[in-house]
Each structure stands twice: as structure tokens, then as C-alpha cells.
N, C-alpha and C. Protein backbone atom coordinates (compact mmCIF):
# COMPACT_ATOMS: atom_id res chain seq x y z
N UNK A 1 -24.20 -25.39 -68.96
CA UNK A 1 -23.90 -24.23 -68.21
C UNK A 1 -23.67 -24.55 -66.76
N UNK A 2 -22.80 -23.96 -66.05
CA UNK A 2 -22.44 -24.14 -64.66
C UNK A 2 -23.79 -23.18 -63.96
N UNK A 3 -24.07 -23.93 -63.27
CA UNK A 3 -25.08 -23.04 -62.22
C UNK A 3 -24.14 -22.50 -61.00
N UNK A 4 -24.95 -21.85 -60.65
CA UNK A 4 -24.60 -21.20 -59.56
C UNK A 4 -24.94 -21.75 -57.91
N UNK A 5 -24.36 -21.85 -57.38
CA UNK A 5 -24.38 -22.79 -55.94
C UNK A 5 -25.48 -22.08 -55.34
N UNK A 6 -26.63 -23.00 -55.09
CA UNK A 6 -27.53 -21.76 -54.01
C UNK A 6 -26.81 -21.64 -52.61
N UNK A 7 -27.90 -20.64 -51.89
CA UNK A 7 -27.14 -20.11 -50.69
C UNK A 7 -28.29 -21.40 -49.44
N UNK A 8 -27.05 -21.55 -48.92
CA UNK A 8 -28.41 -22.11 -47.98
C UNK A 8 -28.48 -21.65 -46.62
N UNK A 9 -29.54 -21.66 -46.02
CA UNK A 9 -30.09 -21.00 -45.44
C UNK A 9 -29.67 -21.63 -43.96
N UNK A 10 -28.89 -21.04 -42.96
CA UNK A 10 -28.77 -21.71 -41.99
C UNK A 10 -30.16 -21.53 -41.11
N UNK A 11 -29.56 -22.70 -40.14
CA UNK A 11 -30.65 -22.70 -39.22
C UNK A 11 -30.77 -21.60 -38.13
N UNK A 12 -32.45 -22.00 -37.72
CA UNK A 12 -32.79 -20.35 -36.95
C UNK A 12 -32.11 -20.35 -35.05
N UNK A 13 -31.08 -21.79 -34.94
CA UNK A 13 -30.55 -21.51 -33.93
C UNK A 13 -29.36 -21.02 -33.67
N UNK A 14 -28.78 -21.16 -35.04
CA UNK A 14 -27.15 -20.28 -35.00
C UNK A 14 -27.29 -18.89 -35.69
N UNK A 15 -28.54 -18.50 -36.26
CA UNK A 15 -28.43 -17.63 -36.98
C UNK A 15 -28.93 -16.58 -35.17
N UNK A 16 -29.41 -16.84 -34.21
CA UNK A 16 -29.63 -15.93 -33.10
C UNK A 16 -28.49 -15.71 -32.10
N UNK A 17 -27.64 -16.49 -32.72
CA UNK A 17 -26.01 -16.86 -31.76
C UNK A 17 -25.05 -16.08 -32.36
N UNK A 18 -25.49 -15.03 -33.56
CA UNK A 18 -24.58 -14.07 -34.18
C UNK A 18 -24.11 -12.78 -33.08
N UNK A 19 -23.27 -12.80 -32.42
CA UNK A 19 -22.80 -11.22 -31.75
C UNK A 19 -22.94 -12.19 -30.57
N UNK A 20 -22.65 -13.19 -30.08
CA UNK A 20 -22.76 -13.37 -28.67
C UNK A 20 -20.92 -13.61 -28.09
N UNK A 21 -20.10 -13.87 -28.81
CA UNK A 21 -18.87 -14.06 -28.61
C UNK A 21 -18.27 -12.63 -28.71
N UNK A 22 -18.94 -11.67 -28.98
CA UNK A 22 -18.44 -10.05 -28.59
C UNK A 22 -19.27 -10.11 -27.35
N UNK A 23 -20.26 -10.43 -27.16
CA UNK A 23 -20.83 -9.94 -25.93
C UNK A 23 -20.13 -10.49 -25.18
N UNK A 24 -19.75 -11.51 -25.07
CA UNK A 24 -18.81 -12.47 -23.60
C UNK A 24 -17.32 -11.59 -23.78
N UNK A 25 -16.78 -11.14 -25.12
CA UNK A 25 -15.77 -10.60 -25.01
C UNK A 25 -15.31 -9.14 -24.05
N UNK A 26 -16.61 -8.50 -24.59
CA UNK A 26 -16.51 -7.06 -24.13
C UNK A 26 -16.88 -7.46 -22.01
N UNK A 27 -17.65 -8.49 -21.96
CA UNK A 27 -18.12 -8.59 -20.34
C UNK A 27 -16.75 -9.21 -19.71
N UNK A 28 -15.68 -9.64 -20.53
CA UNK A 28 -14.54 -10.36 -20.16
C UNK A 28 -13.47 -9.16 -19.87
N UNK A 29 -13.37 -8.23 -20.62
CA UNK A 29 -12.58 -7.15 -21.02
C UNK A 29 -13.17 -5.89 -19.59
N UNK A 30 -14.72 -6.20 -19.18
CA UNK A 30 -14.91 -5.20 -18.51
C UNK A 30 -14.31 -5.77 -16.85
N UNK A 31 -14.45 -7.08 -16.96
CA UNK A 31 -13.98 -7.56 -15.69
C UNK A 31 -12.41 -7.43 -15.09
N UNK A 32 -11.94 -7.23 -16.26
CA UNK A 32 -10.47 -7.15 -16.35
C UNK A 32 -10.00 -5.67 -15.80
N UNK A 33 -10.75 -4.71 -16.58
CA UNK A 33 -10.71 -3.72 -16.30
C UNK A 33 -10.46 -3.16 -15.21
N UNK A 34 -11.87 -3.81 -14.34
CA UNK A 34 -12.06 -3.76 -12.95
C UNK A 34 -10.92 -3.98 -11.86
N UNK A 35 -10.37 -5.27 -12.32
CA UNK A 35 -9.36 -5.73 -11.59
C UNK A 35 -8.03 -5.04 -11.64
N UNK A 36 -7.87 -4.20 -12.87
CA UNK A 36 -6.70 -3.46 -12.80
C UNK A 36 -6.82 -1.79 -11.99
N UNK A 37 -7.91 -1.78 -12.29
CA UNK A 37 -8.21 -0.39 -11.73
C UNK A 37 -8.27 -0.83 -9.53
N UNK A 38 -8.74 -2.01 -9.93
CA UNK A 38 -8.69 -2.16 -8.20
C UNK A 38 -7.25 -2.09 -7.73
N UNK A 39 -5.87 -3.12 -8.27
CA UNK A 39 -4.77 -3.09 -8.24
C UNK A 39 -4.12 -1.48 -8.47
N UNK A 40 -4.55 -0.47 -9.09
CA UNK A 40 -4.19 1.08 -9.26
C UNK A 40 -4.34 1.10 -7.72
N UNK A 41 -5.43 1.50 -7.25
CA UNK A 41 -6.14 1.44 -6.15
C UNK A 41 -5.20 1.20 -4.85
N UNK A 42 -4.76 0.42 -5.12
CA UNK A 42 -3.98 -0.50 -3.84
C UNK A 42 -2.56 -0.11 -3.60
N UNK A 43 -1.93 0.11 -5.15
CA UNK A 43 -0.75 0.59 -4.84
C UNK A 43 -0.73 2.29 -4.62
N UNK A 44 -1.82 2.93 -4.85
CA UNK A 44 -1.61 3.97 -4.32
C UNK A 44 -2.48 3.96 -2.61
N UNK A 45 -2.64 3.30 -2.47
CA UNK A 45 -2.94 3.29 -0.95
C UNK A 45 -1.45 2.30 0.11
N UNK A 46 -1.00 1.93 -0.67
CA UNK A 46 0.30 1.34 -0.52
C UNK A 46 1.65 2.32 0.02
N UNK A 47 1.57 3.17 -0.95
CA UNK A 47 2.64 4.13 -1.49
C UNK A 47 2.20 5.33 -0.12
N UNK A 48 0.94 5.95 -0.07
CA UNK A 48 0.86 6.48 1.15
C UNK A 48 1.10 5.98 2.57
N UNK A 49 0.53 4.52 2.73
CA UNK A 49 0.88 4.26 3.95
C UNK A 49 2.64 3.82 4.31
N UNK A 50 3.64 3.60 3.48
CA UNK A 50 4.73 3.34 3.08
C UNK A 50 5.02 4.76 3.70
N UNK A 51 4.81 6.05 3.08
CA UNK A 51 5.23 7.49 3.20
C UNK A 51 5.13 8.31 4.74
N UNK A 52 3.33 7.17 5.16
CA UNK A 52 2.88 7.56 6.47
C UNK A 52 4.20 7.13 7.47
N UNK A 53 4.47 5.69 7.31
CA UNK A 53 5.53 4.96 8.22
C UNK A 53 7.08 5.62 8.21
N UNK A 54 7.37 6.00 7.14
CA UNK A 54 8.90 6.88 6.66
C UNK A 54 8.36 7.71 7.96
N UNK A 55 7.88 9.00 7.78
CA UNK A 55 7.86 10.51 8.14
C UNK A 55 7.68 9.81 9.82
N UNK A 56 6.62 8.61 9.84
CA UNK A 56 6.87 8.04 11.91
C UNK A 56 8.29 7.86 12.17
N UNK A 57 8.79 7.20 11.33
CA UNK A 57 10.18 6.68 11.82
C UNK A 57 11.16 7.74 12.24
N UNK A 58 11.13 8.61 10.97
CA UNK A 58 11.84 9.73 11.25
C UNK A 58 12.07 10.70 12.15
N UNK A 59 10.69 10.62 12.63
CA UNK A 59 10.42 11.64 13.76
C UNK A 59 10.48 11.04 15.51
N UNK A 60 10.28 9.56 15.24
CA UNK A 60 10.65 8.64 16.34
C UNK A 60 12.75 9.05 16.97
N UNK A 61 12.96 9.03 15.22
CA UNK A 61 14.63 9.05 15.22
C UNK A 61 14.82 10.50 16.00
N UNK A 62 14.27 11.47 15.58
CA UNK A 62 14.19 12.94 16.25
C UNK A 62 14.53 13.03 17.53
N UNK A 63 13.30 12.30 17.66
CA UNK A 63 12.84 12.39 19.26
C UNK A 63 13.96 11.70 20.13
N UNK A 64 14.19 10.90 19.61
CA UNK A 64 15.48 10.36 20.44
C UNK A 64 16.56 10.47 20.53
N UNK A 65 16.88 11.02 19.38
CA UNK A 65 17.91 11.96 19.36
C UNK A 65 18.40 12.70 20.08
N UNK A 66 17.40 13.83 20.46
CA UNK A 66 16.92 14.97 20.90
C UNK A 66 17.13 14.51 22.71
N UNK A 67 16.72 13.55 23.34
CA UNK A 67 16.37 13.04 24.08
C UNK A 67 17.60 12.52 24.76
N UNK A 68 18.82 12.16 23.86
CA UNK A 68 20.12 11.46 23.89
C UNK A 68 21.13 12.46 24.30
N UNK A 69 20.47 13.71 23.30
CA UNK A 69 21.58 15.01 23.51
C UNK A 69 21.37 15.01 25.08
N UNK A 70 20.21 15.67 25.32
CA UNK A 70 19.88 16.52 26.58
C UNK A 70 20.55 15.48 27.61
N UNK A 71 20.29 13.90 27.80
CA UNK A 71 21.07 13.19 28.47
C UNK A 71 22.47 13.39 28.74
N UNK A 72 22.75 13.52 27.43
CA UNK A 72 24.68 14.18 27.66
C UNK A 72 24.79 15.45 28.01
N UNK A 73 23.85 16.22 28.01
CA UNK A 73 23.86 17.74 29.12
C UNK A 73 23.89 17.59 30.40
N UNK A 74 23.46 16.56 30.91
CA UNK A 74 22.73 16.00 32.15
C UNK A 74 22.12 17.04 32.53
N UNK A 75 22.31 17.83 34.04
CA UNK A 75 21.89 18.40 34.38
C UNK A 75 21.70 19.73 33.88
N UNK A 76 22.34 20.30 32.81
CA UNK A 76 22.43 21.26 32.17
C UNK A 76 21.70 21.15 30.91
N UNK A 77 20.65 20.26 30.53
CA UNK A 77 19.87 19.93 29.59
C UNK A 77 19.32 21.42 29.14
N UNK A 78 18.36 22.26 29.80
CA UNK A 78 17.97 23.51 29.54
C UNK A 78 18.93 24.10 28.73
N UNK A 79 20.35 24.22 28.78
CA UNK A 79 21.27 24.68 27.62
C UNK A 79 21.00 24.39 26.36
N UNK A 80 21.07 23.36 26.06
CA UNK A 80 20.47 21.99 24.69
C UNK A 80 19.49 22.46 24.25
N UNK A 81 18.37 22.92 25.29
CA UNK A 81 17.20 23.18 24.68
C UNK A 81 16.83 24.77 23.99
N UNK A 82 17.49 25.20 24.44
CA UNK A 82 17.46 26.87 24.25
C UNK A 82 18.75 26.93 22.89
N UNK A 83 19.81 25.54 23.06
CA UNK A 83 20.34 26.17 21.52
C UNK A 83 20.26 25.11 20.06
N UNK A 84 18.78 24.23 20.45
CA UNK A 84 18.26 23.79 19.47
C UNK A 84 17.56 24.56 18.04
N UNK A 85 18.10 24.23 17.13
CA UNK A 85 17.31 25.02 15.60
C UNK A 85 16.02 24.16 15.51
N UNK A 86 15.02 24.93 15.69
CA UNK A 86 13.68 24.62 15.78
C UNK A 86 13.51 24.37 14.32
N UNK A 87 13.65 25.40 13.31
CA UNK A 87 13.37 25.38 12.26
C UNK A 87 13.79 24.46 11.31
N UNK A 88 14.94 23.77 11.56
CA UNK A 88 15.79 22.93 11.35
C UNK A 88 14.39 21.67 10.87
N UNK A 89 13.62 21.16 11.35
CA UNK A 89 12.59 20.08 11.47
C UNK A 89 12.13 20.37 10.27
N UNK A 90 11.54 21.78 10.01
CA UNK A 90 10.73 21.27 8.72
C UNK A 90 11.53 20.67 7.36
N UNK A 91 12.85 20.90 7.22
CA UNK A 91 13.28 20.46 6.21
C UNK A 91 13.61 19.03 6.37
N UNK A 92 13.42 18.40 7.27
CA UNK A 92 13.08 17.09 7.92
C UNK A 92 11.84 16.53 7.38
N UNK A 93 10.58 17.30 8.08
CA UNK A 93 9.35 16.31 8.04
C UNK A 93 8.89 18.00 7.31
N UNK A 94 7.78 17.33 6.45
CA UNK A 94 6.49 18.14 6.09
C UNK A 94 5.73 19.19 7.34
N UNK A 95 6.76 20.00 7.64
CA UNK A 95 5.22 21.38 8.37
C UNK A 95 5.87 20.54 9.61
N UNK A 96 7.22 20.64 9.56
CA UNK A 96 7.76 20.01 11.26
C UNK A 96 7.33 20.75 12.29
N UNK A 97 7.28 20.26 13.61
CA UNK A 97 7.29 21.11 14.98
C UNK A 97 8.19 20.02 16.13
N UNK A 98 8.82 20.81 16.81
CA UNK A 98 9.38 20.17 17.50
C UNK A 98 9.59 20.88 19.34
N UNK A 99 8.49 20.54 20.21
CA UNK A 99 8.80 20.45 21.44
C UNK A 99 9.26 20.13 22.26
N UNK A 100 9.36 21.03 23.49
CA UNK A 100 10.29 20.34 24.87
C UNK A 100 9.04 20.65 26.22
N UNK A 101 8.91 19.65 26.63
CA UNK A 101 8.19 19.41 27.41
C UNK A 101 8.84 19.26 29.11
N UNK A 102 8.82 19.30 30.47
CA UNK A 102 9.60 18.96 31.35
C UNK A 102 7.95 18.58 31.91
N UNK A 103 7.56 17.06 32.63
CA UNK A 103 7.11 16.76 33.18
C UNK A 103 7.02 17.16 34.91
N UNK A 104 8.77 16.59 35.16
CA UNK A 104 9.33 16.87 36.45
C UNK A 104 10.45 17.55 36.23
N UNK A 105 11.18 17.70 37.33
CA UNK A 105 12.62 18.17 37.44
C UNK A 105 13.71 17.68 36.35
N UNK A 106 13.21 15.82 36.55
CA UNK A 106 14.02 15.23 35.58
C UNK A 106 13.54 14.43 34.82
N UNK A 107 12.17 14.19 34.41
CA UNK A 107 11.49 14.11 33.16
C UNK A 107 11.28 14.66 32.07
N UNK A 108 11.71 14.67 31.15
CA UNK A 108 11.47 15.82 30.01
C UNK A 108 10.60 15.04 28.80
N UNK A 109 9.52 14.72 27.78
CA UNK A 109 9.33 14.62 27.12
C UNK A 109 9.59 15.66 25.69
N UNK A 110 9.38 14.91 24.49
CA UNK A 110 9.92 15.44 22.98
C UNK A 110 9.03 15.09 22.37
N UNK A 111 8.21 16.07 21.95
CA UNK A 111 7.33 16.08 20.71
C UNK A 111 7.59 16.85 19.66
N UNK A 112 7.35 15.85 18.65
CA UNK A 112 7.93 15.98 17.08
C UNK A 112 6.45 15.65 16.16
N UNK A 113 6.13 16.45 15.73
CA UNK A 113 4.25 16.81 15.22
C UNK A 113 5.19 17.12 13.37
N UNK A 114 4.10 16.76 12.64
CA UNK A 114 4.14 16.34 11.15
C UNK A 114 2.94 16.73 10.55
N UNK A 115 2.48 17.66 9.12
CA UNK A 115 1.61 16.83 8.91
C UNK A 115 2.16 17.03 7.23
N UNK A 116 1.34 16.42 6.54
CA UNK A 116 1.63 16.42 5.10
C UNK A 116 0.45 17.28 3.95
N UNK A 117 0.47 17.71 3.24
CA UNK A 117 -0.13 18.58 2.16
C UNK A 117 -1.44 17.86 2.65
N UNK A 118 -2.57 18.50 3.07
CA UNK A 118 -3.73 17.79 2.62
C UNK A 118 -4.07 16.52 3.58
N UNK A 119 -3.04 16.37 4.22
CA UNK A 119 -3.35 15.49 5.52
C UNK A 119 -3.53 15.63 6.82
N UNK A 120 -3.87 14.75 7.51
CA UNK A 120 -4.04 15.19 8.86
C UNK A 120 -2.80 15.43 10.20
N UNK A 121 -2.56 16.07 11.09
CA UNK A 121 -1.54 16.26 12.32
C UNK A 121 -1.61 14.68 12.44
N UNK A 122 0.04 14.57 12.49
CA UNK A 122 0.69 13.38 13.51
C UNK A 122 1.62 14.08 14.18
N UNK A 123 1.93 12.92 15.33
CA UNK A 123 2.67 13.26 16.56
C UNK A 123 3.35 12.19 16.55
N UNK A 124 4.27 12.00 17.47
CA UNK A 124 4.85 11.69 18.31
C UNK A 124 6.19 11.77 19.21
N UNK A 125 5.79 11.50 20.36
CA UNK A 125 6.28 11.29 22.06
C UNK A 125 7.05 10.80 22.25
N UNK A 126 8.31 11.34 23.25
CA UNK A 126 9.44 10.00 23.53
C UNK A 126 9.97 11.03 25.11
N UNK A 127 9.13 10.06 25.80
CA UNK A 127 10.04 10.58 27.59
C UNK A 127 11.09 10.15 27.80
N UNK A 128 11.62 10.68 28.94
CA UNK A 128 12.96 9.88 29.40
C UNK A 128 13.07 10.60 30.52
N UNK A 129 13.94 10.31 31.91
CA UNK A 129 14.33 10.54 32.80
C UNK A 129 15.81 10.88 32.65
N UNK A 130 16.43 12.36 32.79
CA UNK A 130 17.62 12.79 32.06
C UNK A 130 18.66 12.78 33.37
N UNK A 131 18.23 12.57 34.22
CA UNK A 131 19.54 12.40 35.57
C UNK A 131 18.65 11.86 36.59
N UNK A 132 19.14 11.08 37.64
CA UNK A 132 17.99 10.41 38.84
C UNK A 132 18.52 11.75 39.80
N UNK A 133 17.74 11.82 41.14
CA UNK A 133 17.34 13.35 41.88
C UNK A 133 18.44 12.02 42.89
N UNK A 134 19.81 12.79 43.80
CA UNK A 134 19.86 11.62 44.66
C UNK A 134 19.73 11.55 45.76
N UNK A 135 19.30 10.29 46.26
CA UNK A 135 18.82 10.17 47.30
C UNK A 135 19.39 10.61 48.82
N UNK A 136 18.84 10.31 50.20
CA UNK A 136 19.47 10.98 51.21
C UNK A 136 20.84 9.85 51.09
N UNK A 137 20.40 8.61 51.00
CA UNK A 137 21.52 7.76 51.52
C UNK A 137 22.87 8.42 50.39
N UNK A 138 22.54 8.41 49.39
CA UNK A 138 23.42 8.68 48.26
C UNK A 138 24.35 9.74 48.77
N UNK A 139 23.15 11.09 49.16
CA UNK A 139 24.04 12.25 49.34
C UNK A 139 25.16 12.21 50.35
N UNK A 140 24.41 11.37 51.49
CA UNK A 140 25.66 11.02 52.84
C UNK A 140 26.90 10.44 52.29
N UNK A 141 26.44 9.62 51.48
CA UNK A 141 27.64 8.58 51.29
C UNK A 141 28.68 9.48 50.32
N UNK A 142 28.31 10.40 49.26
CA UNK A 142 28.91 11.09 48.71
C UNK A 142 29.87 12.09 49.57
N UNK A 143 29.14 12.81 50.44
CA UNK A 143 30.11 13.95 51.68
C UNK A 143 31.04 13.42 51.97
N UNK A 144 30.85 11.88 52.74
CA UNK A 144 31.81 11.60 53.93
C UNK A 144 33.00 11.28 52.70
């Protein structure tokens, strides 16, 4: 008669080593995890500051714009300013505003203010000197 093969009995140091290659698996899988969720992380902090820099630029472009016209008004800049479309900005920037500032006679600053859903007020500033005031020597020399 054929017997039957006994079972043999492994030893009591591999038999405590059962489930340890899931355990390293699942601690491998959680590390991974981590690292992708950090990389989520980044590109959406990416993607906002990318959005922050757009809406600066844009409003830098505004401002100088704005700043370029009134120059070609020269002295008649106040015209420019009174037939600017204010409203015009928000379809520009998020919750646009757009000011005229006159420091001096012939200083004018341009503020162009932003903010976005849920974010905080940005600004920014762009001076310029829109005609020089002229001087005595200038004016003489101009008469004669």
C-alpha cells in the first residue's frame, strides 16, 4: 500500500514570519501614498501662485497703459480720466478697481486693486510724471 506523505512540521522561526511581507507591503504602499498626496499638494499650490502672478501682470499692463494714454493727453490728461470705462476692469481682473490718483500738478499715480473669490485685496501702483512744469529759463527762451 502507498502511504501517505506525512506533513512536516516547519520550524517555529518561519512559521512567526507568516504575514510579515504584507506588513512591509501595506507600510510601502502607505509611504507612497504620502508622497503622492504631497505632490497633489504642490501642484495645487503651484497653479494658484501661477494665477496670483497672471492677474499682477495684468494689472501692472493696466496701469501702464493707463499711464501711457494720459501721457499722450499731456496736459489735458483730466479728459482721459473722466472718459475712462471704470467698469471695463472687472471683466479684466476678478472684482477690478481702477484709480486716478494726482500726487502733484504733474504726477499722477494708477491704482489697479484685484481680489479673487475667497482671497485677499491686491494692488498695484504705477506713477509717472505726465508733462515737466517749465522752467523760468525755458519760458524766456520760448517768448523771445
Amino acid at each position: 500500500m502507498l502511504s501517505r506523505p506525512q506533513k512536516k512540521s516547519m520550524p517555529k522561526l518561519l512559521s512567526r514570519q507568516y504575514g510579515s511581507v504584507l506588513i512591509e507591503s501595506l507600510v510601502a504602499v502607505v509611504i507612497f501614498s504620502m508622497g503622492v498626496l504631497s505632490l497633489v499638494g504642490l501642484q495645487g499650490a503651484m497653479q494658484k501662485n501661477s494665477s496670483d502672478n497672471r492677474y499682477r501682470a495684468e494689472a501692472q499692463l493696466i496701469a501702464q497703459t493707463h499711464l501711457a494714454n494720459m501721457m499722450a493727453y499731456g496736459s489735458d490728461a483730466a479728459t482721459y480720466v473722466a472718459q475712462v470705462d471704470r467698469a471695463r476692469i472687472r471683466s479684466q481682473l476678478p472684482n477690478g478697481t481702477l484709480t486716478f490718483s494726482a500726487i502733484t500738478n504733474s504726477m499722477i499715480t494708477v491704482t489697479v486693486g484685484w481680489q479673487v473669490p475667497g482671497g485677499r485685496q491686491h494692488q498695484v501702483n504705477a506713477s509717472s510724471y505726465l508733462f515737466d512744469e517749465p522752467s523760468d529759463d525755458e519760458a524766456s527762451s520760448v517768448r523771445i
